[in-house]
Protein backbone atom coordinates (compact mmCIF):
# COMPACT_ATOMS: atom_id res chain seq x y z
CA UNK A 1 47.78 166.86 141.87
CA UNK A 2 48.66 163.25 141.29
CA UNK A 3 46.98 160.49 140.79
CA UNK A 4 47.89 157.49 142.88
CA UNK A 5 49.42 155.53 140.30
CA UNK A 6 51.55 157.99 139.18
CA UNK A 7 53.17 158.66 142.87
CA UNK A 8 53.61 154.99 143.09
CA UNK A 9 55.46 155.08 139.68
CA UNK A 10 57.63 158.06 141.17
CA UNK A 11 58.79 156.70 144.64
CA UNK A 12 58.58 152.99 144.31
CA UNK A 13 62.51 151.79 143.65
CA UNK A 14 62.66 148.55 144.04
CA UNK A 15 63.72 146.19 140.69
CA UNK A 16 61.11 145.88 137.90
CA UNK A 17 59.10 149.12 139.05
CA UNK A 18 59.57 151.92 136.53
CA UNK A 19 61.42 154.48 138.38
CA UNK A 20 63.74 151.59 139.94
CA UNK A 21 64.35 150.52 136.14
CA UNK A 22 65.53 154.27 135.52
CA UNK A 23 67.19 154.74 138.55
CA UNK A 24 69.42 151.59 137.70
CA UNK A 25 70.56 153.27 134.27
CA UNK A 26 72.33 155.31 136.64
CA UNK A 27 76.02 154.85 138.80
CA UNK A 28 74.99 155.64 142.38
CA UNK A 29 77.53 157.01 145.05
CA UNK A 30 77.60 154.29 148.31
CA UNK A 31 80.37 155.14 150.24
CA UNK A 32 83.57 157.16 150.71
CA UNK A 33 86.66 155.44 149.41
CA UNK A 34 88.19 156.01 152.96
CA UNK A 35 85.55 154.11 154.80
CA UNK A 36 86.75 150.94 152.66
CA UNK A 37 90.28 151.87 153.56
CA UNK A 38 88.97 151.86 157.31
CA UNK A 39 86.78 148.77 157.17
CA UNK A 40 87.10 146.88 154.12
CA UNK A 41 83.26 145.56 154.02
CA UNK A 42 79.98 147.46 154.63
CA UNK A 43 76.60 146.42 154.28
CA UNK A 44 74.53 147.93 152.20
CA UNK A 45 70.95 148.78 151.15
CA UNK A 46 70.47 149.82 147.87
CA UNK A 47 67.38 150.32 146.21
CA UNK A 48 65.67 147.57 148.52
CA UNK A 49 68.60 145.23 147.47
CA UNK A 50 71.04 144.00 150.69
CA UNK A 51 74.41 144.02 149.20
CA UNK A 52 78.09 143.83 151.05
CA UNK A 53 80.76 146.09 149.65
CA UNK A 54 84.50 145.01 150.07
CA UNK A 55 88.04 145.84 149.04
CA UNK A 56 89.68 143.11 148.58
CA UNK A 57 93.75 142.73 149.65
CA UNK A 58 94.79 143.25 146.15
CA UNK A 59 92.84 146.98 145.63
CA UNK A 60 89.48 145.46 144.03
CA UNK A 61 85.97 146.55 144.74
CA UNK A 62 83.11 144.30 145.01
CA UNK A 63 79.38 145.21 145.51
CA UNK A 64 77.62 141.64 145.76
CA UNK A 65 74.79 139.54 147.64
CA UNK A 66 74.27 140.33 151.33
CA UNK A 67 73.92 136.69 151.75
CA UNK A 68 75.88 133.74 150.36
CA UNK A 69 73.85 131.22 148.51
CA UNK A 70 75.12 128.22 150.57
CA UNK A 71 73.67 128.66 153.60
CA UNK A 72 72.25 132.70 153.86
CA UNK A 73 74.89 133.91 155.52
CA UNK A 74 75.48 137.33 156.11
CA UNK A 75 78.75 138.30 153.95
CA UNK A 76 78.99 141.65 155.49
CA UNK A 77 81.42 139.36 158.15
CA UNK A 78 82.86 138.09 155.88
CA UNK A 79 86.86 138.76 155.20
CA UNK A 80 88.58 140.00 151.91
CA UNK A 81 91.54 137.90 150.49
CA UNK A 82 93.72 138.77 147.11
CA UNK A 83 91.09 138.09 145.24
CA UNK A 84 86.99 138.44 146.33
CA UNK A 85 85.22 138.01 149.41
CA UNK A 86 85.60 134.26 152.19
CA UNK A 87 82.35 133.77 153.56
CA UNK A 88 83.29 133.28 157.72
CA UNK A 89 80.63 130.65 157.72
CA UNK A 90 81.67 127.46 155.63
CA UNK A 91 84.70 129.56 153.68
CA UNK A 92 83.65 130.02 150.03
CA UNK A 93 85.53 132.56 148.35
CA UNK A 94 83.51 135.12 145.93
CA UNK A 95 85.08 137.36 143.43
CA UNK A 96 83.51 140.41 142.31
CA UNK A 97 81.96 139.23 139.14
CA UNK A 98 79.73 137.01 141.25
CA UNK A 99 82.27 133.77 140.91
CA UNK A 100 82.70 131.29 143.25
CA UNK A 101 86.32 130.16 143.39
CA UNK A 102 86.77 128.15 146.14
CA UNK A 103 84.46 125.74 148.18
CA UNK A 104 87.04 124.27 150.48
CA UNK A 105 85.47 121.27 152.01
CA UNK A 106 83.37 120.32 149.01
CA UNK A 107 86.70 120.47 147.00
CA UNK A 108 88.30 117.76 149.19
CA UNK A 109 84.87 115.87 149.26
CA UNK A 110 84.21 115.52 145.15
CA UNK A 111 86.56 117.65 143.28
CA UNK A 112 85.42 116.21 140.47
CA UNK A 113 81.59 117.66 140.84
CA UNK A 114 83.35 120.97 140.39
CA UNK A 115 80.24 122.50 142.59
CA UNK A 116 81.70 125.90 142.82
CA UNK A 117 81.26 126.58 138.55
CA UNK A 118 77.28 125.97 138.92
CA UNK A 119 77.29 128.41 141.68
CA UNK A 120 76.96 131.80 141.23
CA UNK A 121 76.34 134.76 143.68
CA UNK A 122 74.54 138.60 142.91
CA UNK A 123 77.57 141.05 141.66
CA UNK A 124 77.05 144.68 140.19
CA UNK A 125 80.47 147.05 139.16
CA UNK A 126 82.15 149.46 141.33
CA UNK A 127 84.50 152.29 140.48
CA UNK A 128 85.88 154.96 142.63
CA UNK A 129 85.81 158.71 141.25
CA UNK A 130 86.08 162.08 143.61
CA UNK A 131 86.55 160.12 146.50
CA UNK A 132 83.17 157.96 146.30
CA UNK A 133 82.50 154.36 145.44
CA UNK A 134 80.02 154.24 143.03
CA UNK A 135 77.53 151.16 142.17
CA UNK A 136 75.59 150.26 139.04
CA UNK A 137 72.88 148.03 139.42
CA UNK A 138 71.78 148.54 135.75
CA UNK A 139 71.94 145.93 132.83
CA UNK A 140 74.94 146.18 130.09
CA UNK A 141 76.53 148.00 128.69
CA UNK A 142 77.56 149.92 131.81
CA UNK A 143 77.89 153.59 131.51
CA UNK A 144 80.72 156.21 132.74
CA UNK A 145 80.70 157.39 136.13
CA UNK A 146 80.54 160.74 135.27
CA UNK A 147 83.33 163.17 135.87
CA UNK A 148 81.99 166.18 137.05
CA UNK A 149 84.03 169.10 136.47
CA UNK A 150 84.80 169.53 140.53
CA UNK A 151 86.25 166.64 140.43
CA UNK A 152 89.32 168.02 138.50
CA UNK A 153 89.92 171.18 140.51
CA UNK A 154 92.40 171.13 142.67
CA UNK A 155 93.85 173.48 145.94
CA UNK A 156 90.41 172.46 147.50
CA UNK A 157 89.32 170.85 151.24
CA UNK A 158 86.82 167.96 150.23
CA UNK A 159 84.67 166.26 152.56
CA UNK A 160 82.00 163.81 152.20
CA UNK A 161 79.07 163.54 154.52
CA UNK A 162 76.22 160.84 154.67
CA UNK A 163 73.11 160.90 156.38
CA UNK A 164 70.55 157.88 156.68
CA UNK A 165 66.96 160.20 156.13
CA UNK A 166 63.61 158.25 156.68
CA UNK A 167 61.47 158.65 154.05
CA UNK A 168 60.96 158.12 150.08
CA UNK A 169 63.88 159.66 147.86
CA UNK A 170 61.71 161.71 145.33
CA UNK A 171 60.52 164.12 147.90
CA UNK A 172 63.87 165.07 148.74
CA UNK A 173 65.00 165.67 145.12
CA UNK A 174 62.14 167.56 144.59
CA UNK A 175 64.11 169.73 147.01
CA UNK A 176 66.60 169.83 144.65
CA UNK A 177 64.60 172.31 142.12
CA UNK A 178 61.99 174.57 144.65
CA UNK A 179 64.38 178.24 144.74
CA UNK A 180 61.51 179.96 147.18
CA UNK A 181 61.89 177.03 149.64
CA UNK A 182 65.69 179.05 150.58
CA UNK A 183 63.88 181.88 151.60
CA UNK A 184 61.77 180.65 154.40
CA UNK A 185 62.84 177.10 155.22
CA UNK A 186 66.67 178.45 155.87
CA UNK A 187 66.15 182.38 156.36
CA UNK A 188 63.14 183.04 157.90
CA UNK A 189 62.91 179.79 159.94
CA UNK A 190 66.41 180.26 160.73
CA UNK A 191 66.01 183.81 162.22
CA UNK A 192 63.04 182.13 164.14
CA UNK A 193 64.66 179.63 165.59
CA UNK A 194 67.10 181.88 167.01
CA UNK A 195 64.16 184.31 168.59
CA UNK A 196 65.38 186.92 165.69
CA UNK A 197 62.31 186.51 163.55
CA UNK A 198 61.22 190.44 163.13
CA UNK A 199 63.37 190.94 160.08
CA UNK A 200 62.40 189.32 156.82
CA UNK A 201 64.76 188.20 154.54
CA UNK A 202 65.11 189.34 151.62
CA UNK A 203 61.96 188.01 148.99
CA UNK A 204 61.79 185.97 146.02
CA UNK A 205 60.55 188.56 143.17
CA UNK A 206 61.49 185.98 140.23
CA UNK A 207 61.93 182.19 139.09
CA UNK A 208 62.67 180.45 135.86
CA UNK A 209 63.17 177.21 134.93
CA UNK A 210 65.35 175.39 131.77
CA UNK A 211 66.24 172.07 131.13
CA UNK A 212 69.62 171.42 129.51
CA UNK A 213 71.41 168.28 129.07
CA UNK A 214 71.94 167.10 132.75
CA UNK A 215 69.29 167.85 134.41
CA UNK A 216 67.15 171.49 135.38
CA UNK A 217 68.69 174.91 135.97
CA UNK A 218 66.69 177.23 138.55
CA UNK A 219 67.29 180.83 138.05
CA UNK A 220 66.13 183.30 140.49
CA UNK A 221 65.95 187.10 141.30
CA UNK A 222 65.75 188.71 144.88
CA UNK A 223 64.88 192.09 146.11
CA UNK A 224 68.15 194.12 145.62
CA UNK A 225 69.24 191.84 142.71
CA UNK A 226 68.89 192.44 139.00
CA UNK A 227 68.34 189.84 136.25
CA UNK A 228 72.57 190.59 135.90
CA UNK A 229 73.24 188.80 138.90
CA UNK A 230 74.62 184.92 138.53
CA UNK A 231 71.46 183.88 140.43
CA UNK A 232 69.76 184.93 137.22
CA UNK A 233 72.49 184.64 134.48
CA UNK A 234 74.07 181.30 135.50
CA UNK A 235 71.10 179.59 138.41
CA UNK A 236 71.69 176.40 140.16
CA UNK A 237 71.48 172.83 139.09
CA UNK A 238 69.22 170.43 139.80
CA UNK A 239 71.31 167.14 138.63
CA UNK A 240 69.96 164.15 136.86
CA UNK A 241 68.48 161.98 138.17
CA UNK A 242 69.08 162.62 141.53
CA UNK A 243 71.18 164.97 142.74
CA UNK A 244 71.29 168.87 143.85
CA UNK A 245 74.66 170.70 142.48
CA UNK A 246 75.16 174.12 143.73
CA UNK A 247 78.49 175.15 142.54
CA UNK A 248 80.65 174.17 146.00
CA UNK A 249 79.19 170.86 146.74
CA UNK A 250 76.64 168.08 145.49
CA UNK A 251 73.89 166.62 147.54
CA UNK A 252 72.54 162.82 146.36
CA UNK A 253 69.81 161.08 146.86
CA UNK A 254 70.40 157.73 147.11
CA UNK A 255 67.08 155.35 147.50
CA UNK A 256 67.96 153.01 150.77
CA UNK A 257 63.96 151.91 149.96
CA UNK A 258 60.85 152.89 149.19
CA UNK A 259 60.84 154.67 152.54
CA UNK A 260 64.48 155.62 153.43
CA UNK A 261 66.94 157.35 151.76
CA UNK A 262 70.77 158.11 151.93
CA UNK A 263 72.22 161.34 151.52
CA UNK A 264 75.57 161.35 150.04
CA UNK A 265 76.99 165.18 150.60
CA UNK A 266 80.30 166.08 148.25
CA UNK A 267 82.05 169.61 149.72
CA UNK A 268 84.99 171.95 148.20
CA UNK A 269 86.07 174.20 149.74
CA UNK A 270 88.82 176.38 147.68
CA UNK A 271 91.70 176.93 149.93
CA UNK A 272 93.16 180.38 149.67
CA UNK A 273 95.77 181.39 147.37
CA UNK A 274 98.41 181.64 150.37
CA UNK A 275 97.95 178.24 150.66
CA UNK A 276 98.77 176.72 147.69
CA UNK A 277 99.80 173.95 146.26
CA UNK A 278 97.52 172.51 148.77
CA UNK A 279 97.02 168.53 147.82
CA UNK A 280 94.87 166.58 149.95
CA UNK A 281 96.16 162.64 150.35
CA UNK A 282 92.88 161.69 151.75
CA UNK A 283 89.46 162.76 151.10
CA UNK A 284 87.96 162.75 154.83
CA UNK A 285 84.09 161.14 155.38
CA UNK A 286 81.75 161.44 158.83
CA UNK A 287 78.12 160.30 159.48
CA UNK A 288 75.74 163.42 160.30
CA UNK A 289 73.32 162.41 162.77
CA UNK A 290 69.89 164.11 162.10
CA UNK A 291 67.42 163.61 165.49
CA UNK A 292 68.74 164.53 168.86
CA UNK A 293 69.25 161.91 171.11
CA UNK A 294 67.66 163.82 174.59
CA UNK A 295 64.56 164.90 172.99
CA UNK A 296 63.92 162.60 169.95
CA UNK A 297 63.66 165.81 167.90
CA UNK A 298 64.54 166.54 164.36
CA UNK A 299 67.67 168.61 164.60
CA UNK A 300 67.10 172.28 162.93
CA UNK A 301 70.56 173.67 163.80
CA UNK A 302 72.40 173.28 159.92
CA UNK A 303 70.87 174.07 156.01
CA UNK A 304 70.73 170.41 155.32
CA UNK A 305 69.56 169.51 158.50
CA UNK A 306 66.30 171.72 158.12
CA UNK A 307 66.04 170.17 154.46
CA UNK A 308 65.73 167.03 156.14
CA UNK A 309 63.08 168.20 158.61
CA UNK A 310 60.73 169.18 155.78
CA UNK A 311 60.88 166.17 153.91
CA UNK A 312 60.61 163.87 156.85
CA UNK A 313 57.68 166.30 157.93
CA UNK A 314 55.68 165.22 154.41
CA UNK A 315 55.53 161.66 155.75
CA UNK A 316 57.57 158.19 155.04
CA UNK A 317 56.35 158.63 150.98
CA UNK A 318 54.25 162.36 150.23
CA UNK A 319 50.79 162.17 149.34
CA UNK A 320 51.10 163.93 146.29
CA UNK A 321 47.34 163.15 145.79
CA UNK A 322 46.64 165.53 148.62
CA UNK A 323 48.84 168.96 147.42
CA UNK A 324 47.76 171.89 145.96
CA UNK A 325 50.33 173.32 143.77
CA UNK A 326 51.66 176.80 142.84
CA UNK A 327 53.43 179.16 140.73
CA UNK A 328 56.89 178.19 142.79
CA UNK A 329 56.60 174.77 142.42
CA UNK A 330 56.83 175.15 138.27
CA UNK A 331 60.36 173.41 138.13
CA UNK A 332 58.76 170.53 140.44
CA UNK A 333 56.18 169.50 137.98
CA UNK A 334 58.77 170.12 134.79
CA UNK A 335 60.91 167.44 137.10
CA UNK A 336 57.90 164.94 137.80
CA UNK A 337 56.48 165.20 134.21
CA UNK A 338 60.17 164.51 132.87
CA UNK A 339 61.14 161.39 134.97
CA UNK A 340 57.98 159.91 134.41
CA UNK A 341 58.79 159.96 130.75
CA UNK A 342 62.22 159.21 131.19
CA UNK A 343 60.54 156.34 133.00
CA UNK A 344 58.26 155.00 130.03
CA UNK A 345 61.68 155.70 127.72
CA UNK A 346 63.41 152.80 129.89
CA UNK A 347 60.54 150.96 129.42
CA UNK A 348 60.39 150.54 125.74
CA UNK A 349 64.07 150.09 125.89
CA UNK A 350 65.13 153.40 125.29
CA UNK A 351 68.38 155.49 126.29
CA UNK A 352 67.25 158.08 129.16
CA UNK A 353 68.61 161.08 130.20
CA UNK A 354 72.03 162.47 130.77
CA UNK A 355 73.37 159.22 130.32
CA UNK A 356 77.50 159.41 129.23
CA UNK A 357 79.15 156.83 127.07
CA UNK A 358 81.58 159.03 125.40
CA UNK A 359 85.00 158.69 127.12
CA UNK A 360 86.30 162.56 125.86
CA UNK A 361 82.80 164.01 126.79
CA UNK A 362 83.48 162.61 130.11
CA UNK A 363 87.49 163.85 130.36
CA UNK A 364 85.65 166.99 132.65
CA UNK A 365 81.75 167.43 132.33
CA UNK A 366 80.74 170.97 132.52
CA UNK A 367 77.90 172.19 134.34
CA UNK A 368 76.39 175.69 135.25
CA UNK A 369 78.70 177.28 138.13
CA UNK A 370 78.13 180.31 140.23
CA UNK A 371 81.36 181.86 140.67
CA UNK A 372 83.93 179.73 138.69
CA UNK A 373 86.28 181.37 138.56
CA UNK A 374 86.88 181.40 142.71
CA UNK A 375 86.36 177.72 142.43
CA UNK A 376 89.23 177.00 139.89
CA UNK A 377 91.84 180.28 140.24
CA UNK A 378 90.99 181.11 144.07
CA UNK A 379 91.77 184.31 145.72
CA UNK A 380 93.82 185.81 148.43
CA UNK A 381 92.96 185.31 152.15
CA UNK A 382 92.71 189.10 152.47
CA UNK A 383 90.10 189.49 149.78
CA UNK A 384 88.51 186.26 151.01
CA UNK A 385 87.66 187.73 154.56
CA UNK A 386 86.89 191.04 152.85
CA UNK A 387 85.22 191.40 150.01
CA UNK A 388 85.04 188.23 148.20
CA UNK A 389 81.20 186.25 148.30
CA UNK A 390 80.42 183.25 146.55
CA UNK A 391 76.72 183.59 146.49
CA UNK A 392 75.26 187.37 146.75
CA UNK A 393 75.34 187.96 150.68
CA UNK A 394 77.09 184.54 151.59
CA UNK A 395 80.95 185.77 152.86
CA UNK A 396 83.37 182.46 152.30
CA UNK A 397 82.63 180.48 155.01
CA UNK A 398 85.28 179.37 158.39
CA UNK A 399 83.27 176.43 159.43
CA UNK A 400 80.96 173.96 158.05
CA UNK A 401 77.36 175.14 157.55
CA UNK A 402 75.22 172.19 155.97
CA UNK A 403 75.28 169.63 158.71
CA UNK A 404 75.64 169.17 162.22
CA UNK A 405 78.26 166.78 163.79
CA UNK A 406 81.47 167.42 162.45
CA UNK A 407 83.99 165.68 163.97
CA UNK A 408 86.76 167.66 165.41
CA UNK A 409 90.12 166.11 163.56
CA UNK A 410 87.71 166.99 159.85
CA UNK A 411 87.26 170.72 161.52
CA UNK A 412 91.05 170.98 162.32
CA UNK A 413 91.81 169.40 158.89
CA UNK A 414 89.82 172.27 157.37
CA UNK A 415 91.34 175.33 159.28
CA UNK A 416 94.83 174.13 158.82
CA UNK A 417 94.13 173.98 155.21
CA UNK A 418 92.11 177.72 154.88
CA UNK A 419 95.21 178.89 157.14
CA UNK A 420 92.77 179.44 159.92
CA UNK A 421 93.68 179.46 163.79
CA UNK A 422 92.74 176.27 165.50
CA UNK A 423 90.19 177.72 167.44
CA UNK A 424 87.01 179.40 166.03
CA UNK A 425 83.00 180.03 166.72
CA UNK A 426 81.00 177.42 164.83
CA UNK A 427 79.39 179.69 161.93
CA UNK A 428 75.73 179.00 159.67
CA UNK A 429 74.73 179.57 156.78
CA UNK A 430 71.50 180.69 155.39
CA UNK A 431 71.91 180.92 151.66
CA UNK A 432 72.19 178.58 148.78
């Protein structure tokens, strides 16, 4: 158990506590580059800071103040131009350094005063890599965004998927390395929720944990699997600092708060070899709703949907004063024990993990991958609906498994691009 001074240290985010001092070493994903082509502002939260992101008319990204310093207004309404941000209020113009260049009536009143140079507004970087917009809130000098290595491949459907998830961010990354959790919270439950709960699925006999260079691998063996199966040789990824990478798709954690959090979900889905070249002009997005509106119930229907059950289920921020931990939950205490001194590192003004500054490291960063080679080379339709699994008893999938609400035009999108009829039965998953 923890001691209430450490769970503060682990879930408080906000700027000067010690984990929101780590987390800001740290490019965060905030939105889809789409959603600025859509709407070229968006408010948002970020670590308890209110912040408007914008495109501006010539291509630029800005991530500044919610509110502009002359009278609080909220910039969100706000209009790009060529060149930063006009306030709809009074009309000053902010770049995205954090500049004022233009105060339009106090320019005509004393343009002498030159007001607008002594005035300067809250501005962090943005770059956009894999389809995301990604925000440092960090001191210099700024990092890389990382490139991830499926980022690079190509002849793949990508979507991106955000849900807003009420409660503290650690609890859900703590998610991200738990292997047994797969077994009940998505198989079992599953096959009770559907009134098929007489067959067990199949049971954890083995877990091991590593750390490597970004972040924790979990390896595991099931009954019917050997310590030669990729579960064992290759395991999953558990992403520093706050991400889950399982081969086909990333989930973040993004800290809204201290007691919200934003999941940012990254999908590929390798189209089949029939299909190539398959290039995809725009990298779709969609908001996943996670209660249902009749009965004010957590929605259990989709893999990341039940995630999001159990983690809203251990309250707004988990007790961690009141668990009582196992032999499973090994990889959780490697995790807590290793951001807390990745936390004290910041502190004394130290580098902290995973961190990339070397542009060649970061041409493609590699990272442990269940069945490569499908994701990069692909295979045939025919061996695809036959024979081909990417993880042991998980056929490639015809519709989207991980979280309810997909809109119909993304769905479409998807079947036109796995060569799939129109029409179809909506299909789950219950492995990872």
């Amino acid at each position: 158990m923890l001691s209430e001074d450490q769970n503060r240290a682990l879930t408080e985010v906000g700027a000067g506590t010690p984990m929101g001092e780590l987390l800001r070493r740290y490019w965060m994903p905030v939105a889809a580059v789409a959603e600025l082509d859509d709407h070229p502002t968006k408010p948002v939260r970020l670590m308890g800071e209110n912040l408007v992101l914008y495109k501006d008319k010539a291509g630029a990204y800005g991530l500044v103040d919610r509110h502009c310093p002359h009278r609080r207004a909220d910039l969100s309404y706000g209009w790009p131009e060529s060149c930063g941000l006009r306030c709809h209020y009074h009309g000053w113009l902010w770049d995205h350094t954090g500049r004022c260049l233009q105060q339009p009536f106090e320019e005509v009143a004393h343009p002498e005063a030159k007001f607008k140079d002594r005035v300067r507004i809250k501005a962090y970087p943005v770059e956009a890599k894999g389809g995301l917009l990604w925000a440092y809130l960090g001191p210099p000098p700024v990092p890389l965004v990382p490139t991830w290595e499926p980022f690079t491949w190509q002849n793949g459907f990508v979507q991106i998927v955000f849900s807003e998830v009420p409660c503290n961010w650690f609890q859900c990354q703590e998610n991200s390395i738990d292997p047994v959790h797969f077994e009940w919270l998505h198989s079992n439950w599953s096959r009770a929720l559907s009134g098929a709960d007489g067959q067990r699925s199949p049971t954890h006999l083995k877990v091991g944990f590593e750390e490597f260079e970004y972040g924790f691998i979990y390896r595991r063996v099931l009954e019917g699997q050997s310590e030669q199966d990729e579960l064992w040789t290759v395991g999953r990824c558990c992403l520093w600092p706050n991400c889950l990478f399982t081969g086909g798709h990333f989930e973040w954690r993004v800290p809204i708060d201290d007691s919200n959090m934003l999941s940012v979900g990254w999908f590929f889905d390798r189209v089949p070899n029939e299909m190539e070249p398959y290039r995809q002009e725009r990298i779709p997005y969609w908001y996943s709703p996670i209660k249902d509106d009749l009965t004010g119930r957590w929605i259990t229907s989709h893999v990341m949907n039940q995630d999001f059950v159990a983690w809203v289920g251990q309250g707004t921020v988990a007790d961690r004063t009141q668990e009582h931990l196992g032999e499973s939950d090994r990889g959780v205490i490697m995790m807590r024990r290793r951001i807390l001194e990745d936390a004290e590192r910041v502190a004394k003004g130290e580098e902290p993990k995973g961190v990339i500054r070397d542009p060649e490291k970061n041409r493609l960063v590699r990272l442990p991958i269940i069945g490569r080679d499908f994701f990069v080379n692909g295979s045939s339709k025919v061996e695809g609906e036959t024979s081909r699994q990417r993880t042991p008893g998980l056929p490639l999938r015809t519709e989207f498994p991980f979280l309810i609400g997909q809109p119909e035009e993304v769905r479409a999108a998807f079947r036109r691009a796995m060569g799939l009829p129109e029409s179809g039965v909506d299909a789950r998953s219950t492995a990872g």
